[in-house]
C-alpha atoms as a PDB file:
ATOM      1  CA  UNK A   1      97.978 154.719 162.935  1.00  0.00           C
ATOM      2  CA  UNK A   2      99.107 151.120 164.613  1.00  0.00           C
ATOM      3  CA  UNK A   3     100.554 148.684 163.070  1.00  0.00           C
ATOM      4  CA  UNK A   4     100.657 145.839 165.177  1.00  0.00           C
ATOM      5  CA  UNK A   5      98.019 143.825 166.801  1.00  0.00           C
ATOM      6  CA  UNK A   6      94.258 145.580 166.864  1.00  0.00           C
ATOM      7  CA  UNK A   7      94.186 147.201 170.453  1.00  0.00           C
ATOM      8  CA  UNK A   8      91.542 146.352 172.429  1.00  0.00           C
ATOM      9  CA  UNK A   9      89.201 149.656 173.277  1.00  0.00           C
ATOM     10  CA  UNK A  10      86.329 150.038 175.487  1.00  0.00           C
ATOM     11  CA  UNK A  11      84.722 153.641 175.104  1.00  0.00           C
ATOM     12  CA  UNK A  12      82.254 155.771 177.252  1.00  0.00           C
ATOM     13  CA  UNK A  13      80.113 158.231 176.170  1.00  0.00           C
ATOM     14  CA  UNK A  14      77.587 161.215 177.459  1.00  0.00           C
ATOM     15  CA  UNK A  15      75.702 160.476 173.973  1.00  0.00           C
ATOM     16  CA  UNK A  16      74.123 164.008 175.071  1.00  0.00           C
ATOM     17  CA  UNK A  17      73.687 167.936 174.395  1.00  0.00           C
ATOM     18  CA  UNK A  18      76.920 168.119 172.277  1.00  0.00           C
ATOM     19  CA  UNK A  19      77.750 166.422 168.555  1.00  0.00           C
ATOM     20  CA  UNK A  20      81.565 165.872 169.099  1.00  0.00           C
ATOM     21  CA  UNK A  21      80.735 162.392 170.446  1.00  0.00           C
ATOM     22  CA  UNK A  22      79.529 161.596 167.119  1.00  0.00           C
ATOM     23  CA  UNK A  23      82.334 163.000 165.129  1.00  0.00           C
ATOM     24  CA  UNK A  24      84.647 160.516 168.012  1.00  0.00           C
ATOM     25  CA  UNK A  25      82.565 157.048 167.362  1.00  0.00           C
ATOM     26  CA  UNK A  26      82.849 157.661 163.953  1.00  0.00           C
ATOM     27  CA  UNK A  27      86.462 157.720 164.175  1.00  0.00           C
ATOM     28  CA  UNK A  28      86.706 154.906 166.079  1.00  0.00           C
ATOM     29  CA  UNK A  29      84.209 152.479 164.260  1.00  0.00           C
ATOM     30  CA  UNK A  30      85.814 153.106 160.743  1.00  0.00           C
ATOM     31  CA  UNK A  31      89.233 152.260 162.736  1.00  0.00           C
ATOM     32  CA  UNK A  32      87.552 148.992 164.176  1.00  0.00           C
ATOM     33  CA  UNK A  33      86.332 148.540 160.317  1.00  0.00           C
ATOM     34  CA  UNK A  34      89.538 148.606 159.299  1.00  0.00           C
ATOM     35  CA  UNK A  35      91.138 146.232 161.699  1.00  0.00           C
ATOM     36  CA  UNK A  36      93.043 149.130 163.711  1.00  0.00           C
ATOM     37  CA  UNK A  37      91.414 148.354 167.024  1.00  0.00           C
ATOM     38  CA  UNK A  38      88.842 146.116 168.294  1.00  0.00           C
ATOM     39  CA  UNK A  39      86.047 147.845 169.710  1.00  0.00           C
ATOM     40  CA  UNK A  40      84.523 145.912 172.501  1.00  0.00           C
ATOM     41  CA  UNK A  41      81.949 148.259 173.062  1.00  0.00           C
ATOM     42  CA  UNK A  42      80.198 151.352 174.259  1.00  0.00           C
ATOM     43  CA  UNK A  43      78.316 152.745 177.350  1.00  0.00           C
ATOM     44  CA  UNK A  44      76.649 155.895 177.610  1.00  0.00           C
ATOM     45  CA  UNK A  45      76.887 157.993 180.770  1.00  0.00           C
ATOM     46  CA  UNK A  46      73.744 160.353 180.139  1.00  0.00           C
ATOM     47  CA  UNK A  47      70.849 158.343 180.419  1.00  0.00           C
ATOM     48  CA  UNK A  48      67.363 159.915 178.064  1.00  0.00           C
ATOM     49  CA  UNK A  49      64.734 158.062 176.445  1.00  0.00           C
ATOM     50  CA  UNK A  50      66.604 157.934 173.092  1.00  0.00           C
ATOM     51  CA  UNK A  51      70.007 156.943 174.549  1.00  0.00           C
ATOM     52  CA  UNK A  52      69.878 153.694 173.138  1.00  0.00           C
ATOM     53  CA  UNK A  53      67.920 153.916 170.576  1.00  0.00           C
ATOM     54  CA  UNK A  54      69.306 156.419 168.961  1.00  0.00           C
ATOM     55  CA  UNK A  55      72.742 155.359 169.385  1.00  0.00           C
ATOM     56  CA  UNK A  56      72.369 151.787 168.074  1.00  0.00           C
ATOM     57  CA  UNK A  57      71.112 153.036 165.020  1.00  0.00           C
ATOM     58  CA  UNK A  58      74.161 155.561 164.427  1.00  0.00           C
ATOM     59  CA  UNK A  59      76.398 152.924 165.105  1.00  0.00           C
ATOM     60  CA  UNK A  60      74.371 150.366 162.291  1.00  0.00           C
ATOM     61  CA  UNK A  61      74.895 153.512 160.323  1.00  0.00           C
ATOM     62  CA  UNK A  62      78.778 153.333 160.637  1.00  0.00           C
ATOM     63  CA  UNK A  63      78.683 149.676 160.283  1.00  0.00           C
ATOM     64  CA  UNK A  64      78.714 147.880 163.661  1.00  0.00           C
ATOM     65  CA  UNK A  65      75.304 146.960 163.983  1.00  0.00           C
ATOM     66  CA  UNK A  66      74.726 144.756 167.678  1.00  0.00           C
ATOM     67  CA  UNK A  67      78.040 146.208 168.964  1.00  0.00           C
ATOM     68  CA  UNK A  68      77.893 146.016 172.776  1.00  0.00           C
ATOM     69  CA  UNK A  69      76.239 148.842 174.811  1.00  0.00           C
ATOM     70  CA  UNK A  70      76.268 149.775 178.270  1.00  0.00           C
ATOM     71  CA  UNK A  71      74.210 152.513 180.160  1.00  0.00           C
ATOM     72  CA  UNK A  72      73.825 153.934 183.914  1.00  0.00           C
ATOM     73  CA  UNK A  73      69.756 154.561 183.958  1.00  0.00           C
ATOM     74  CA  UNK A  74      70.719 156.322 187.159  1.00  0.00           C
ATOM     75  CA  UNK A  75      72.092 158.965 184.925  1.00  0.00           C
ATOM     76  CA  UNK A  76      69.257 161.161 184.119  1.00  0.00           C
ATOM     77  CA  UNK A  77      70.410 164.350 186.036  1.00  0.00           C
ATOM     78  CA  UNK A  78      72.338 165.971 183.436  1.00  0.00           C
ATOM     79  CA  UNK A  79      69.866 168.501 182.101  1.00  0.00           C
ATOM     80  CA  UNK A  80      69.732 170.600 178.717  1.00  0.00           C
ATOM     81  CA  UNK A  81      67.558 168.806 175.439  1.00  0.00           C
ATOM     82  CA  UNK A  82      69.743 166.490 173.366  1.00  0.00           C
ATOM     83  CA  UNK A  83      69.109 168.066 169.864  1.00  0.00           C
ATOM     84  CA  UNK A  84      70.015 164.630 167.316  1.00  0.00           C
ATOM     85  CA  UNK A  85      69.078 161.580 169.493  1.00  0.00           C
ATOM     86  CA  UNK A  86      65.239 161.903 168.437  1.00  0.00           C
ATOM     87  CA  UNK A  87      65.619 161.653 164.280  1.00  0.00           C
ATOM     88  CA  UNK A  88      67.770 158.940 164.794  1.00  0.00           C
ATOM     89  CA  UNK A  89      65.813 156.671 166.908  1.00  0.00           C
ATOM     90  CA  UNK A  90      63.191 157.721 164.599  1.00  0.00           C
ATOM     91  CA  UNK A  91      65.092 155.750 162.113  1.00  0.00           C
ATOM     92  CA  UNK A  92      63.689 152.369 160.353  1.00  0.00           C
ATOM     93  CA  UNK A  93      64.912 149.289 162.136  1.00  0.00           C
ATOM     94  CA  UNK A  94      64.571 147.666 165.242  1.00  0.00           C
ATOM     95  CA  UNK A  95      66.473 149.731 167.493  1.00  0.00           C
ATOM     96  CA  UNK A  96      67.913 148.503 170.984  1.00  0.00           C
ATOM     97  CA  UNK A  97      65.850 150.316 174.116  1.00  0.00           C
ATOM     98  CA  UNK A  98      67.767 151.479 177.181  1.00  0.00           C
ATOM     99  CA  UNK A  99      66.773 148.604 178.991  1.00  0.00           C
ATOM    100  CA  UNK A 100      67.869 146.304 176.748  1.00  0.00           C
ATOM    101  CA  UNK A 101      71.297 147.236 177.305  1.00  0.00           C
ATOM    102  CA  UNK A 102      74.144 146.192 180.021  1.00  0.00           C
ATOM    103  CA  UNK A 103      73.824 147.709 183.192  1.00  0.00           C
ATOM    104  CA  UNK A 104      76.995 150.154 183.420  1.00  0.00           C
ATOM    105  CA  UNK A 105      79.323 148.474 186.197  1.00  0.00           C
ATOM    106  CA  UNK A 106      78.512 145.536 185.117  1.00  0.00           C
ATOM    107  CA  UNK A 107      78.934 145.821 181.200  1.00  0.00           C
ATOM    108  CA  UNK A 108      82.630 146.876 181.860  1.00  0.00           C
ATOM    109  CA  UNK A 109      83.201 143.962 184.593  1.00  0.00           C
ATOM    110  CA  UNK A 110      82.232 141.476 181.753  1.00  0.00           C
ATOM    111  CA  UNK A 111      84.087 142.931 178.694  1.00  0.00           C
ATOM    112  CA  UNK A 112      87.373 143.142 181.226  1.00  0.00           C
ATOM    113  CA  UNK A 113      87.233 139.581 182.686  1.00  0.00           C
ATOM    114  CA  UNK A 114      86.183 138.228 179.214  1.00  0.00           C
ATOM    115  CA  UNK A 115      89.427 139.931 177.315  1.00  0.00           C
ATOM    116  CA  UNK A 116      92.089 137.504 176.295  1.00  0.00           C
ATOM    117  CA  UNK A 117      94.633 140.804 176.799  1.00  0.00           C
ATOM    118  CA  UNK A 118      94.528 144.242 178.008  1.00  0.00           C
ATOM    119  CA  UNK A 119      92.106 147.227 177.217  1.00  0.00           C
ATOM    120  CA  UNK A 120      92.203 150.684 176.477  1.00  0.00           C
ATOM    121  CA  UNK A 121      89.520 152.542 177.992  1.00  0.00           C
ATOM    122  CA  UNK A 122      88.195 155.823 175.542  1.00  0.00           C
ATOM    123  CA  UNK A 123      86.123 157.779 177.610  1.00  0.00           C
ATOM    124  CA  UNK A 124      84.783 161.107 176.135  1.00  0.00           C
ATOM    125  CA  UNK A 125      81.649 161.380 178.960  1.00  0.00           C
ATOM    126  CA  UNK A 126      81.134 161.688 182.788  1.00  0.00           C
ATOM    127  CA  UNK A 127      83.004 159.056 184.800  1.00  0.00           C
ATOM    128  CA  UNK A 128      80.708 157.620 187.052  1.00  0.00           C
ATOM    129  CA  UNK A 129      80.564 154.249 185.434  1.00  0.00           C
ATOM    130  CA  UNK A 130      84.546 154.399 185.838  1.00  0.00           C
ATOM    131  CA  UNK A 131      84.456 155.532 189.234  1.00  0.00           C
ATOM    132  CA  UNK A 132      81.525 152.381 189.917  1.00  0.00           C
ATOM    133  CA  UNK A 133      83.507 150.216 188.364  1.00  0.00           C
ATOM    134  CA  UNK A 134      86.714 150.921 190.666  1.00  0.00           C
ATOM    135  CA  UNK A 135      84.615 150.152 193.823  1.00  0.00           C
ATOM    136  CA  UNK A 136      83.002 147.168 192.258  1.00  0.00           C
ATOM    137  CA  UNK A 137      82.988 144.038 194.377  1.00  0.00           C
ATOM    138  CA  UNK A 138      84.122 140.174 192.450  1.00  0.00           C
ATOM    139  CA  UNK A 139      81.049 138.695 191.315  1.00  0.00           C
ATOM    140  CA  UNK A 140      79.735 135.583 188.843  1.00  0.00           C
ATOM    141  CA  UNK A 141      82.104 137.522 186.112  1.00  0.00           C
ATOM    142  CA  UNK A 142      85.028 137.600 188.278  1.00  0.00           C
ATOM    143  CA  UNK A 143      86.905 136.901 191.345  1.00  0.00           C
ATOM    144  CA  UNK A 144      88.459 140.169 191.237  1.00  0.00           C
ATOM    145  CA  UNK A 145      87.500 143.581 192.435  1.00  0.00           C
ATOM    146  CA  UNK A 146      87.163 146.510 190.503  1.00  0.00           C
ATOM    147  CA  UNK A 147      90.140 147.746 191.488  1.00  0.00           C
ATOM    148  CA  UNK A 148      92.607 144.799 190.866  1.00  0.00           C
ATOM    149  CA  UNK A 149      90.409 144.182 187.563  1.00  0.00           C
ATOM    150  CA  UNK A 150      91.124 147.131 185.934  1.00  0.00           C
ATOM    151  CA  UNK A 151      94.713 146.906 186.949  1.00  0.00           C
ATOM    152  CA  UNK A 152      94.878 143.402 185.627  1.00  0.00           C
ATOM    153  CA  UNK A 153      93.118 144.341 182.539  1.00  0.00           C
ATOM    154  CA  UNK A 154      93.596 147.688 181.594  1.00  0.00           C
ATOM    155  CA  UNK A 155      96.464 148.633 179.709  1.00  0.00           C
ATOM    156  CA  UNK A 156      95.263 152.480 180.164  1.00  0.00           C
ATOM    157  CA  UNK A 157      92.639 155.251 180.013  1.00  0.00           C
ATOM    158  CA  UNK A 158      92.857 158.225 177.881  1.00  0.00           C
ATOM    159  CA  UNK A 159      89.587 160.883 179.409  1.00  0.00           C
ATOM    160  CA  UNK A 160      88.921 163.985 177.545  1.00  0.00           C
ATOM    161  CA  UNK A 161      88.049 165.641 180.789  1.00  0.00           C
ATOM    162  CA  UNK A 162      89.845 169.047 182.486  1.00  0.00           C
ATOM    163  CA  UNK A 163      90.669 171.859 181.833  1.00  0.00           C
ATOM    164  CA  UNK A 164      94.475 172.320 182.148  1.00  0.00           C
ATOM    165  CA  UNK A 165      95.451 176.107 181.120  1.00  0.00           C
ATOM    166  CA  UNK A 166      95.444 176.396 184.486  1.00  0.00           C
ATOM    167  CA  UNK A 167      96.781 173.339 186.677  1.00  0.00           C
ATOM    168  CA  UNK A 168      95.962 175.095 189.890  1.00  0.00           C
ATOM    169  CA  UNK A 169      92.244 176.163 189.059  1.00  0.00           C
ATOM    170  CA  UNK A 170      90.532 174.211 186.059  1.00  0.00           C
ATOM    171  CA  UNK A 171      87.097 173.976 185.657  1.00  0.00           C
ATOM    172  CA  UNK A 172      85.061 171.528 182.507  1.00  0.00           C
ATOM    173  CA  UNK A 173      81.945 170.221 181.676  1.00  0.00           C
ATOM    174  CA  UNK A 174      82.931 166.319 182.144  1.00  0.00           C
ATOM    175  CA  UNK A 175      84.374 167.069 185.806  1.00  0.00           C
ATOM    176  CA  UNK A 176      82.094 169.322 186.971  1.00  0.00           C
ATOM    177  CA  UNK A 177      78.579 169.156 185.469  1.00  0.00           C
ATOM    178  CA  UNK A 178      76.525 167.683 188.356  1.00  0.00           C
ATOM    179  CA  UNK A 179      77.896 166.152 192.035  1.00  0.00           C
ATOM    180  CA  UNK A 180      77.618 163.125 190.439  1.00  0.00           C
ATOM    181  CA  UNK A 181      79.970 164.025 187.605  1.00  0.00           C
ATOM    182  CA  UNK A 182      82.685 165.666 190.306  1.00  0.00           C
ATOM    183  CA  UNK A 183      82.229 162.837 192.889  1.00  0.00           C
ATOM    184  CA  UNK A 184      83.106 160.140 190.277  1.00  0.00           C
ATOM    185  CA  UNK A 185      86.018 162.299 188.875  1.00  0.00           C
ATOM    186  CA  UNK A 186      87.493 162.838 192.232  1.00  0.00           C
ATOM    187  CA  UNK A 187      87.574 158.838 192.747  1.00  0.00           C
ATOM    188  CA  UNK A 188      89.021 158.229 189.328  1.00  0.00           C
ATOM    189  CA  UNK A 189      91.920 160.478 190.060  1.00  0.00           C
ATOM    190  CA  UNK A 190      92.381 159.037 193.115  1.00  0.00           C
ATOM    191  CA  UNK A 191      91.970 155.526 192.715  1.00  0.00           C
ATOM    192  CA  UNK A 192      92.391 154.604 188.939  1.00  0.00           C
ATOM    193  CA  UNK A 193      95.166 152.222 189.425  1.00  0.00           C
ATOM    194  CA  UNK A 194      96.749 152.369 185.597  1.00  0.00           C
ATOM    195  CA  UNK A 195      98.096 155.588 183.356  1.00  0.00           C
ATOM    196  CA  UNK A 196      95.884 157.950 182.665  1.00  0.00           C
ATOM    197  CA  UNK A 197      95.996 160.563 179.242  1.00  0.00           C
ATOM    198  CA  UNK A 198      93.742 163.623 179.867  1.00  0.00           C
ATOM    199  CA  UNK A 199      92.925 165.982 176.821  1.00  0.00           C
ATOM    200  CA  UNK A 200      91.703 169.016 178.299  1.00  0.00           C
ATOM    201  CA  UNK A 201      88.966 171.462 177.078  1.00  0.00           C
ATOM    202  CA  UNK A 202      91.526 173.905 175.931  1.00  0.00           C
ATOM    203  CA  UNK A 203      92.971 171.852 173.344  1.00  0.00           C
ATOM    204  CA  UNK A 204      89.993 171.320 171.240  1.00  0.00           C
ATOM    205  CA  UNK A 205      87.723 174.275 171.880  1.00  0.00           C
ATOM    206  CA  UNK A 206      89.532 175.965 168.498  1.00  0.00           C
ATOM    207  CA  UNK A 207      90.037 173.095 166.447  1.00  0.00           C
ATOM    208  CA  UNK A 208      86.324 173.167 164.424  1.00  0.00           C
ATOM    209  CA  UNK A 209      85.535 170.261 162.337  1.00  0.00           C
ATOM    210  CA  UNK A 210      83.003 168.046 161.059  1.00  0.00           C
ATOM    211  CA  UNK A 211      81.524 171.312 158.473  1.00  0.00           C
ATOM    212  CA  UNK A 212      83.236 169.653 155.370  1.00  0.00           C
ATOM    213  CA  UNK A 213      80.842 166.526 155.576  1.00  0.00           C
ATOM    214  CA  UNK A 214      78.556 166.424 152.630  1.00  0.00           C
ATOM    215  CA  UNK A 215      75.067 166.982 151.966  1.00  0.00           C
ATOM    216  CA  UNK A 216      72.835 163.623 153.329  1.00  0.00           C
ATOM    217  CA  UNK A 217      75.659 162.384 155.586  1.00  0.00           C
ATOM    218  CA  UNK A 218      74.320 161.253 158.536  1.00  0.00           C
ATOM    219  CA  UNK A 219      76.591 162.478 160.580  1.00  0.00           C
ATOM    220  CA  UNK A 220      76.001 166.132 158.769  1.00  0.00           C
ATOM    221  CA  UNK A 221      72.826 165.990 160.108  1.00  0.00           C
ATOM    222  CA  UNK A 222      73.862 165.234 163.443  1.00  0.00           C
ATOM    223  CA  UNK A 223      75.703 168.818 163.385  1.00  0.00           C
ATOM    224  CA  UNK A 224      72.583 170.181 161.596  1.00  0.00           C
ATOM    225  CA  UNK A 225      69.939 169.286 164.115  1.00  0.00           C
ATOM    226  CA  UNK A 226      73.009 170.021 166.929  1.00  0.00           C
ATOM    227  CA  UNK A 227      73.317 173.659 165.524  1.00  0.00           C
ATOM    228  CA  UNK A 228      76.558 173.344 164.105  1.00  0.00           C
ATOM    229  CA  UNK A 229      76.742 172.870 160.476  1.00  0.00           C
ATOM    230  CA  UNK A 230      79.921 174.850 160.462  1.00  0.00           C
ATOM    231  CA  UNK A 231      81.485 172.387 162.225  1.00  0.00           C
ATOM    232  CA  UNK A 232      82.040 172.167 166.005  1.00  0.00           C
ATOM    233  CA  UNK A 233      85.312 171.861 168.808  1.00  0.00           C
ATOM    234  CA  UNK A 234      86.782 169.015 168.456  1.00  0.00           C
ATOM    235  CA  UNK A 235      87.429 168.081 172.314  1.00  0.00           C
ATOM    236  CA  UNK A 236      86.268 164.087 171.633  1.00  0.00           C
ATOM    237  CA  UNK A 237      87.022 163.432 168.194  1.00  0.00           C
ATOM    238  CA  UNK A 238      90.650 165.195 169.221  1.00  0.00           C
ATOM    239  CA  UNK A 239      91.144 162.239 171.581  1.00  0.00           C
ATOM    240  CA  UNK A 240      89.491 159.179 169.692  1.00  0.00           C
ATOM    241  CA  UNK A 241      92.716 160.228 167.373  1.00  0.00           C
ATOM    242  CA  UNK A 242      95.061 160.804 169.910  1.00  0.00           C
ATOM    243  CA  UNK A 243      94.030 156.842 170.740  1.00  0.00           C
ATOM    244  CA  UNK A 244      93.946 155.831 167.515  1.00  0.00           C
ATOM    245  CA  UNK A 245      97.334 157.133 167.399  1.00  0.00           C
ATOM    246  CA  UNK A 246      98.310 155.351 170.355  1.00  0.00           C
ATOM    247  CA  UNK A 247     101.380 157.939 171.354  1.00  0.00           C
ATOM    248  CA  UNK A 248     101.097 161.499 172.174  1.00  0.00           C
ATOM    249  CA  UNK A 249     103.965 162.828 170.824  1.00  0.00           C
ATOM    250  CA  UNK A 250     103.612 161.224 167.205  1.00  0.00           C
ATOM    251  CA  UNK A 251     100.091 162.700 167.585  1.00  0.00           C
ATOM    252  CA  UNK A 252     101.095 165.733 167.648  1.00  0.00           C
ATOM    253  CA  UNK A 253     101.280 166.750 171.514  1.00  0.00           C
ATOM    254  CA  UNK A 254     103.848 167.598 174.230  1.00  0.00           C
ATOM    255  CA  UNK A 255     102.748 165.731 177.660  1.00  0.00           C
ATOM    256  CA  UNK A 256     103.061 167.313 180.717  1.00  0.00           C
ATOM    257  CA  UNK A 257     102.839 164.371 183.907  1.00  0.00           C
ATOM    258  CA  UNK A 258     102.006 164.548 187.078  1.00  0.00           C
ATOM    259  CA  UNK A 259      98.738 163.662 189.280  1.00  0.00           C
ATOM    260  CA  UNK A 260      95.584 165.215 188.420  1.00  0.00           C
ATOM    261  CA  UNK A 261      92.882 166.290 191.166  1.00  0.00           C
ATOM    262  CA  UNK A 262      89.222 166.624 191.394  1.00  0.00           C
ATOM    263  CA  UNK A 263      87.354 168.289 194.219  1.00  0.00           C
ATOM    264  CA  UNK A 264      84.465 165.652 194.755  1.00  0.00           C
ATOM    265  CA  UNK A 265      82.611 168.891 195.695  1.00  0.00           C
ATOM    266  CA  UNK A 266      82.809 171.441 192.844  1.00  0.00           C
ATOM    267  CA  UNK A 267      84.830 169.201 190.076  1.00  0.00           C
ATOM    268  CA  UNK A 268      87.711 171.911 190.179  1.00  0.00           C
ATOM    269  CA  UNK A 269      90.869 169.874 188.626  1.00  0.00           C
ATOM    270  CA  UNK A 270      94.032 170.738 190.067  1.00  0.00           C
ATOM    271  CA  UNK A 271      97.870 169.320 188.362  1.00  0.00           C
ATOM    272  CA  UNK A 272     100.474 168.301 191.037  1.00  0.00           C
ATOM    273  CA  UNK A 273     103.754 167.572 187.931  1.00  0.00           C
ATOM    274  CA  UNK A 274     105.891 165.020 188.329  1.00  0.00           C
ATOM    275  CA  UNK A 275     108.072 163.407 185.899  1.00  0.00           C
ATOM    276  CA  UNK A 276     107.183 159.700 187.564  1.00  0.00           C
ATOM    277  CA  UNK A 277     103.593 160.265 188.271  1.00  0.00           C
ATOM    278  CA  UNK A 278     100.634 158.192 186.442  1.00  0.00           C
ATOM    279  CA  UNK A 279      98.634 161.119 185.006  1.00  0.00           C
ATOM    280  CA  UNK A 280      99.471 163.078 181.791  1.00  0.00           C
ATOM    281  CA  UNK A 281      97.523 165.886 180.484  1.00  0.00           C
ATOM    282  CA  UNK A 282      98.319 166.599 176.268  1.00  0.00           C
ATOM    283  CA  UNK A 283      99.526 170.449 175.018  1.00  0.00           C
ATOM    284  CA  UNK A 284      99.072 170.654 170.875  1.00  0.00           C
ATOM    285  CA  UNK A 285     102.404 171.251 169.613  1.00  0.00           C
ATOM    286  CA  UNK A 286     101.072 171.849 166.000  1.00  0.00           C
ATOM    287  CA  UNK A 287      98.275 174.522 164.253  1.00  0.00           C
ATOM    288  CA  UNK A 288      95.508 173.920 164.803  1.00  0.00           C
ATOM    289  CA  UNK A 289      95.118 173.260 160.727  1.00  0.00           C
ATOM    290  CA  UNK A 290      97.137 169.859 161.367  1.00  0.00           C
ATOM    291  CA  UNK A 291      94.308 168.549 164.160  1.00  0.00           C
ATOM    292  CA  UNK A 292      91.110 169.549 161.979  1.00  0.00           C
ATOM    293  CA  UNK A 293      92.661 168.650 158.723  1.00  0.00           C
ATOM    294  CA  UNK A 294      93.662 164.803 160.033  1.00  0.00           C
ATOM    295  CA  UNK A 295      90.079 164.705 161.696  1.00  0.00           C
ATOM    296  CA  UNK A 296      88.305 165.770 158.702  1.00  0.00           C
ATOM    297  CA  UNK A 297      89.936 163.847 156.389  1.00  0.00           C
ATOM    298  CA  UNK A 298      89.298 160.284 159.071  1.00  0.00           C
ATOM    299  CA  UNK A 299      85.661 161.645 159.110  1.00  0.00           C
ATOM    300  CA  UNK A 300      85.234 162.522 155.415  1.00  0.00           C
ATOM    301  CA  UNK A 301      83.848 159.889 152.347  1.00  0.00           C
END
């Protein structure tokens, strides 16, 4: 884990179909807790009735009550039936409603330009915020643009997005779900002006945890009501430690670099390497005991 000053983190979310986004905030909100990091805030990516609801009162769960949330409303296109969201909106307090959150764009443009130093940017969701963000124009929050804002502000985004067993034909969920998904992708990779970590849907599909949690955990229900009480892949949680980390190889993982790319079209990601260029993409370099072990034990009582 770091040592020296608390980085500054920013994280995105689908809040969705799948748990592993839960397992990830929980990581990173005991971290904040700790004084590891400083979580700005979150935005969701996947807009549903509960979205907010439901996710403010996880995160009073894990202790950040009133954190910061962002949310595209636009992003209602994702389809499938989030299966945890309901119970915990359902939950006693007075929980924040999608419209009383930060419009997307604009909740990033604020936490940047407000930031005494440089941001990491954790996104385990669809990148159409991101890609907003990049063609943003300077407003009341800054003189800046989105692109020379992020490049002034961001120290660098780490996406669990591709799939990389194959550089010249990937194909995953967070690239590729919906036009909107792939369009967004496609300008990230093209345009996202800082380094850029990808951990890919290979290196997490195998890696099952979260099914150690114990009986009236929260967060053991969230795998309950997902389907999962076994545990599930471990593709965001995998990359909330990678971050918490804050290097690859003492993680755990070799990095292969290059420049990724995303047909705006059908989300296929494609891997030019290069030893000099800006993207990475992560390869596990240990069982895949060592990843579930560290997560479950991060994640545990």
């Amino acid at each position: 884990m770091r040592v020296q000053k608390p980085v500054k983190i920013i994280a995105g979310t689908d809040w969705w179909t799948d748990c592993d986004d839960a397992v990830a905030l929980r990581l990173l909100a005991r971290a904040h807790l700790r004084g590891e990091i400083e979580l700005l805030g979150v935005a969701v990516n996947a807009c549903m009735e509960d979205s907010a609801p439901s996710l403010d009162a996880y995160l009073s769960i894990e202790g950040l009550p009133n954190l910061p949330l962002g949310i595209d409303l636009a992003a209602t296109d994702y389809g499938g039936r989030p299966p945890y969201q309901r119970r915990l909106a359902a939950l006693p307090g007075a929980h924040r409603r999608n419209t009383d959150c930060e419009e997307g764009v604009r909740f990033y443009r604020r936490l940047l330009s407000q930031s005494e130093g440089r941001v990491d940017i954790v996104e385990i969701g669809f990148q159409q915020i991101l890609a907003g963000l990049l063609l943003s124009e300077p407003d009341d929050l800054s003189p800046l643009d989105g692109l020379r804002l992020v490049r002034e502000k961001v120290n660098k985004l780490w996406a669990m997005a591709g799939n990389w067993a194959d550089p010249r034909h990937g194909f995953e969920h967070n690239f590729a779900k919906t036009p909107r998904a792939s369009s967004a992708a496609n300008i990230v990779c093209k345009k996202w002006p800082t380094p850029v970590t990808f951990l890919g849907f290979e290196v997490g599909q195998s890696v099952i945890t979260g099914g150690r949690l114990p009986e009236g955990d929260p967060l053991r229900q969230i795998l309950i009501d997902h389907g999962t009480p076994a545990g599930r892949c471990s593709w965001d949680p995998m990359l909330a430690l990678l971050v918490l980390t804050g290097d690859e190889k003492a993680a755990g993982y070799g990095v292969v670099r290059g420049r990724a790319l995303v047909s705006a079209q059908s989300g296929i990601n494609r891997f030019k390497a290069d030893e000099n260029g800006p993207h990475a993409y992560v390869v596990k370099e240990r069982p895949d005991a060592f990843y579930r072990q560290n997560i479950d034990l991060a994640i545990g009582p």
